[in-house]
Every structure is written in structure tokens, then in C-alpha cells.
C-alpha atoms as a PDB file:
ATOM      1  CA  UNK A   1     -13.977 -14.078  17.392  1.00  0.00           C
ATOM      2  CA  UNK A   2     -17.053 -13.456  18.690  1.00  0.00           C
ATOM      3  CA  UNK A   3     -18.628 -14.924  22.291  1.00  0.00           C
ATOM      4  CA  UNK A   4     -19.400 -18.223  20.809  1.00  0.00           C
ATOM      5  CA  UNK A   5     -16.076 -18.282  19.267  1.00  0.00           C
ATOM      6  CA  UNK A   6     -17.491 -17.952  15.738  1.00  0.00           C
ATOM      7  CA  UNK A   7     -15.268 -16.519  12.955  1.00  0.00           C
ATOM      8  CA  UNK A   8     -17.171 -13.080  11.658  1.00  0.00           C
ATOM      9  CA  UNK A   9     -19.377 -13.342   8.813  1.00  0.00           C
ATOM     10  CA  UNK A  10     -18.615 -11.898   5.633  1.00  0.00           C
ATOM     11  CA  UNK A  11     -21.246 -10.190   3.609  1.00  0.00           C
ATOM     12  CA  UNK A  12     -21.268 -11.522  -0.106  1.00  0.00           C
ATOM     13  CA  UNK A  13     -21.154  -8.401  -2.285  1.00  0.00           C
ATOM     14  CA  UNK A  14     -19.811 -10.349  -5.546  1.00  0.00           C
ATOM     15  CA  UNK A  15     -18.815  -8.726  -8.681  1.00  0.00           C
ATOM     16  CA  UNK A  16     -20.052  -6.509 -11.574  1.00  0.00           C
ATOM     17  CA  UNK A  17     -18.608  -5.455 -14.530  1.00  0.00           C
ATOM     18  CA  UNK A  18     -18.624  -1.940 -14.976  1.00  0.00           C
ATOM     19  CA  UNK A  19     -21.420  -0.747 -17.238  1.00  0.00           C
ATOM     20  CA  UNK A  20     -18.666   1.713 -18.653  1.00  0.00           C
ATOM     21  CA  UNK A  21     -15.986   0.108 -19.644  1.00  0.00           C
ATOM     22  CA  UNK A  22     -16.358  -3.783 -19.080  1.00  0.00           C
ATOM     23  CA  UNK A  23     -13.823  -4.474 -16.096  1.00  0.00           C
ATOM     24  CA  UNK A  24     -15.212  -6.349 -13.278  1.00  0.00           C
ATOM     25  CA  UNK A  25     -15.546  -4.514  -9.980  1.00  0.00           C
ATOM     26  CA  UNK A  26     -15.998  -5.385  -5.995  1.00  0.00           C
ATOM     27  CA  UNK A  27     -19.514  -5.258  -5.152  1.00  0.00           C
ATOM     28  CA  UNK A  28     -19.298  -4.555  -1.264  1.00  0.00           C
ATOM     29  CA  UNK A  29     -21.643  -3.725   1.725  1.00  0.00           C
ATOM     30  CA  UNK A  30     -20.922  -0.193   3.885  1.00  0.00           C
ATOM     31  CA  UNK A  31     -21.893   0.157   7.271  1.00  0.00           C
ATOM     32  CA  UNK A  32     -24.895   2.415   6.124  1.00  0.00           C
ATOM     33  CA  UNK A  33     -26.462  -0.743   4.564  1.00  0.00           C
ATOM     34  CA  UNK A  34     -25.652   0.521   0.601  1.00  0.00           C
ATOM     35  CA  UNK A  35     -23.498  -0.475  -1.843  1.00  0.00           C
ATOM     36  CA  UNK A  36     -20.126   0.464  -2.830  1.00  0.00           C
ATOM     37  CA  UNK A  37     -18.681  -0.668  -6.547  1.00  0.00           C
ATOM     38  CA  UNK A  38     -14.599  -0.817  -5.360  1.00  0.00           C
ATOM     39  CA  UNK A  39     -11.573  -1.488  -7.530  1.00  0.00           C
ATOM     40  CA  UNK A  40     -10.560  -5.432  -7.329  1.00  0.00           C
ATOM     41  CA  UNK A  41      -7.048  -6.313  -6.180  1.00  0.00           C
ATOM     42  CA  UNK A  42      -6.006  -3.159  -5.189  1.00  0.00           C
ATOM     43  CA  UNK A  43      -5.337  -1.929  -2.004  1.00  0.00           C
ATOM     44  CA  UNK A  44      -3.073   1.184  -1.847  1.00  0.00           C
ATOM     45  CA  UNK A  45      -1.876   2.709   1.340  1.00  0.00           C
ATOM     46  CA  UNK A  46      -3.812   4.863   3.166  1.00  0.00           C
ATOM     47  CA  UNK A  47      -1.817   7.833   3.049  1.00  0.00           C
ATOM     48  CA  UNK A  48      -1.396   8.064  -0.559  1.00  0.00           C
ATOM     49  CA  UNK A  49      -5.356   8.411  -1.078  1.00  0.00           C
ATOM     50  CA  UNK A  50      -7.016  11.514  -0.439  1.00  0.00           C
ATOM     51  CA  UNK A  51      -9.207  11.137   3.105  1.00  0.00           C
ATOM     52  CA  UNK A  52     -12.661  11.389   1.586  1.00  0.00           C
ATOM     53  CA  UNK A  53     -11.605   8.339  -0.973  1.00  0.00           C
ATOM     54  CA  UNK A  54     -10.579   5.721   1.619  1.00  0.00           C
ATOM     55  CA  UNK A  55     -12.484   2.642   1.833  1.00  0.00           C
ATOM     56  CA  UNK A  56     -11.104   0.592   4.906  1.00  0.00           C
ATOM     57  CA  UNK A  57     -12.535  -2.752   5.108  1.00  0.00           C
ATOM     58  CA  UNK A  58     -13.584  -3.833   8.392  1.00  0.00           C
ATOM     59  CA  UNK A  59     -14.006  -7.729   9.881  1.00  0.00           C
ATOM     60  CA  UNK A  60     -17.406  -8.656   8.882  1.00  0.00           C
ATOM     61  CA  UNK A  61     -16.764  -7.764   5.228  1.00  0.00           C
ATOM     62  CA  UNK A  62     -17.693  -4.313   5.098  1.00  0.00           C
ATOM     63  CA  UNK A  63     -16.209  -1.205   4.206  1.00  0.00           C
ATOM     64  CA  UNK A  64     -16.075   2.668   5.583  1.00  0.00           C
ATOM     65  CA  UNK A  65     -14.463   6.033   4.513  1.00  0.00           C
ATOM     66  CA  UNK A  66     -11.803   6.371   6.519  1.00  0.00           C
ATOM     67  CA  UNK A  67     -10.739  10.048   6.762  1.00  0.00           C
ATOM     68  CA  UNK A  68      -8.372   9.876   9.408  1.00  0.00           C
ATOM     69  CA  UNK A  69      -5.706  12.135   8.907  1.00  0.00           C
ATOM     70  CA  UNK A  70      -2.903  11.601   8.678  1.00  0.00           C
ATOM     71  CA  UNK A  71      -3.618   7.880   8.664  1.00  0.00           C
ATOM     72  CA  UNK A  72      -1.862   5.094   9.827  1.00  0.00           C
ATOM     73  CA  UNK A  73       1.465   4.298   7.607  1.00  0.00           C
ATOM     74  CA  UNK A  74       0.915   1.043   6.719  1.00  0.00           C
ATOM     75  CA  UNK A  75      -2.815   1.162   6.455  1.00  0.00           C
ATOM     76  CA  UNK A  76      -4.506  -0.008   3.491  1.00  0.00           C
ATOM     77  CA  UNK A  77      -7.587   1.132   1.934  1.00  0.00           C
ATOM     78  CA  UNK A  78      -9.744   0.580  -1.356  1.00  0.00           C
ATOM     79  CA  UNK A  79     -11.084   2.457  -3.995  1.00  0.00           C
ATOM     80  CA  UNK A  80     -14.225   2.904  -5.575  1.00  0.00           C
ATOM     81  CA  UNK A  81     -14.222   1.282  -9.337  1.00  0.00           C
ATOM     82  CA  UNK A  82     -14.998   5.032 -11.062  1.00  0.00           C
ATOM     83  CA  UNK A  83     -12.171   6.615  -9.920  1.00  0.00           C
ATOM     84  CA  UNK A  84      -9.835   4.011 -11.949  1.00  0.00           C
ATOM     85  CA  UNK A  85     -12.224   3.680 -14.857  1.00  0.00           C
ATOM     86  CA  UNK A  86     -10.612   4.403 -17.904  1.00  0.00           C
ATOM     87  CA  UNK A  87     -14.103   5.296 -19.904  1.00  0.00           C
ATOM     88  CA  UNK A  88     -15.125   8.072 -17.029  1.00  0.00           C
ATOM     89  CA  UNK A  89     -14.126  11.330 -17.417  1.00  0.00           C
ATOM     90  CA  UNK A  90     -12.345  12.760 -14.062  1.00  0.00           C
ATOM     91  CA  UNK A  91      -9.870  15.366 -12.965  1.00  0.00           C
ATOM     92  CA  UNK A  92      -6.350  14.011 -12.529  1.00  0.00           C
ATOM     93  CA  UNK A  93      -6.342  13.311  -8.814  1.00  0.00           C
ATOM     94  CA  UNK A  94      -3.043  11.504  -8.297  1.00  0.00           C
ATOM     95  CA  UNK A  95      -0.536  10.803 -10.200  1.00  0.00           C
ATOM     96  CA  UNK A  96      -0.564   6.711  -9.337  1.00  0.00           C
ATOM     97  CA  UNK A  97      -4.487   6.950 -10.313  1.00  0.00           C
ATOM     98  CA  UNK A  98      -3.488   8.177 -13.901  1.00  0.00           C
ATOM     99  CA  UNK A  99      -1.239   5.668 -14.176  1.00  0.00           C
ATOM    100  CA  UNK A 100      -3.834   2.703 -13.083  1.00  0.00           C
ATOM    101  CA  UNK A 101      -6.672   4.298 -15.324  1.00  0.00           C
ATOM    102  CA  UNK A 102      -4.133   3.813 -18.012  1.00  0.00           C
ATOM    103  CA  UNK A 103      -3.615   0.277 -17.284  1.00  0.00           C
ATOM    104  CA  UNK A 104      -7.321  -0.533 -17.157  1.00  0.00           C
ATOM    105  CA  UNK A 105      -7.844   1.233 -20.503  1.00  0.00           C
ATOM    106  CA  UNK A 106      -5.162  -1.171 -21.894  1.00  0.00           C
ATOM    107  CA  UNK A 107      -7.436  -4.232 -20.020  1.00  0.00           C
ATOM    108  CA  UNK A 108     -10.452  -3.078 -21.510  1.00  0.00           C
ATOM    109  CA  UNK A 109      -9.187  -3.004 -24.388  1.00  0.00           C
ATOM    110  CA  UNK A 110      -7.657  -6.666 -24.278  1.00  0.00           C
ATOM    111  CA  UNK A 111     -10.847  -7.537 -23.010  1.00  0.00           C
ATOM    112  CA  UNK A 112     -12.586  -6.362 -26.409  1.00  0.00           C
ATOM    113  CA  UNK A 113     -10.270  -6.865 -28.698  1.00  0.00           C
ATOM    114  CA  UNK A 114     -10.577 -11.043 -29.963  1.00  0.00           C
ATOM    115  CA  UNK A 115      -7.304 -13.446 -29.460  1.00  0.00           C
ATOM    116  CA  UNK A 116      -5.004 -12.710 -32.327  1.00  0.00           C
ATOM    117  CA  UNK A 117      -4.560 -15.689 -34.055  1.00  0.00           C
ATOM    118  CA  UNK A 118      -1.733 -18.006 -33.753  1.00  0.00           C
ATOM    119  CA  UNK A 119       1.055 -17.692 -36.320  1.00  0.00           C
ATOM    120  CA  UNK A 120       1.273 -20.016 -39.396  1.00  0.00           C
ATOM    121  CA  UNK A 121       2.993 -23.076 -38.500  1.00  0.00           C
ATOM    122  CA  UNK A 122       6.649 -22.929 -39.981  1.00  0.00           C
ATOM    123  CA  UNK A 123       7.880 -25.783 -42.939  1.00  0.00           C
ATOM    124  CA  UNK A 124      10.581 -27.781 -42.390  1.00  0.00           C
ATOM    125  CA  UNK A 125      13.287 -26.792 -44.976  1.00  0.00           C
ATOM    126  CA  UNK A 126      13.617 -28.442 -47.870  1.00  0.00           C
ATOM    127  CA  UNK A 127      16.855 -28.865 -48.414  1.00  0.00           C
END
């Protein structure tokens, strides 16, 4: 809290969908007064993500790299939208990262693909 006992403000980034595949992403301020485009809901921990990756989100809303090494144990960190987009083509850079651009490419797809439609509804027997 701050001197006048104020909670710290946070700075509305919103969200975007990715121009490449569709997915939404975290539209959020840095402390150098840019934009970073960051992977929603996910917040691995520090240690598994390379140092120069890290995106530690601070009070007021914002976010840093955070190459502190070795980090914290059970610090968490974010990620920035392209390295988990399924349409971009990028080196494998760890083997959970594969495994979540695979699961977006299955989301983007959903997220193209219409609603199947229901099945037929089912007669009663006759008899």
C-alpha cells in the first residue's frame, strides 16, 4: 500500500487476438513504457523458462524480464504469446513449450472449425 494507503494501480493492457493464429493474448505494460503480447493463464515457474524469456509481473500491473539465475523456486513468470503460437515457426526451446504450442494449435483449430451439429434425435421404438 502506498502512503495514503491506496491499493496500487493496475495498468489496463486488455487483450488481442493474435494476428497469426486467432488465440487471444495479454496485452501488458513493461517498465520501459512498451508493450508486451504475453500468453493468458499461464504462469510457469521461473526456473523452467530460459532467463531472457521471463516475464515477472510486478504490483502495479507491469511486467519485466527477469533473468535472475538461478531464480527463485517457486517463482512464477509469463510468457510472451509467440513463443506458444502454434502458426509461428520457432526452434524447439523446451520440451513443455512444444507441448503447449500443440495444445493451442488444437484451440485454434476449435476456434475455426464451426459447432458440429447435434445428433439426430433418436425414435422411440416401435414395437
Amino acid at each position: 500500500m502506498g502512503v495514503l494507503g491506496e491499493k496500487p494501480r493496475r495498468l489496463g493492457g486488455g487483450q488481442l487476438r493474435c494476428l497469426h493464429c486467432g488465440l487471444l493474448q495479454d496485452r501488458v505494460a513493461t517498465l520501459e513504457q512498451e508493450w508486451v503480447l504475453l500468453e493468458p493463464d499461464m504462469s510457469p515457474l521461473a526456473h523452467t523458462v530460459p532467463a531472457e524469456h521471463r516475464w515477472i509481473e510486478l504490483s502495479d500491473g507491469r511486467v519485466t524480464v527477469y533473468g535472475v539465475c538461478p531464480p527463485d523456486p517457486f517463482q512464477r513468470c509469463r510468457i510472451e504469446h509467440r513463443l506458444a503460437c502454434p502458426e509461428q515457426s520457432l526452434p524447439d526451446l523446451w520440451r513443455w513449450l512444444t507441448s503447449l504450442r500443440e495444445e493451442n494449435a488444437r484451440r485454434a483449430q476449435r476456434q475455426r472449425d464451426p459447432e458440429p451439429l447435434p445428433p439426430p434425435a433418436l425414435w422411440p421404438d416401435a414395437g
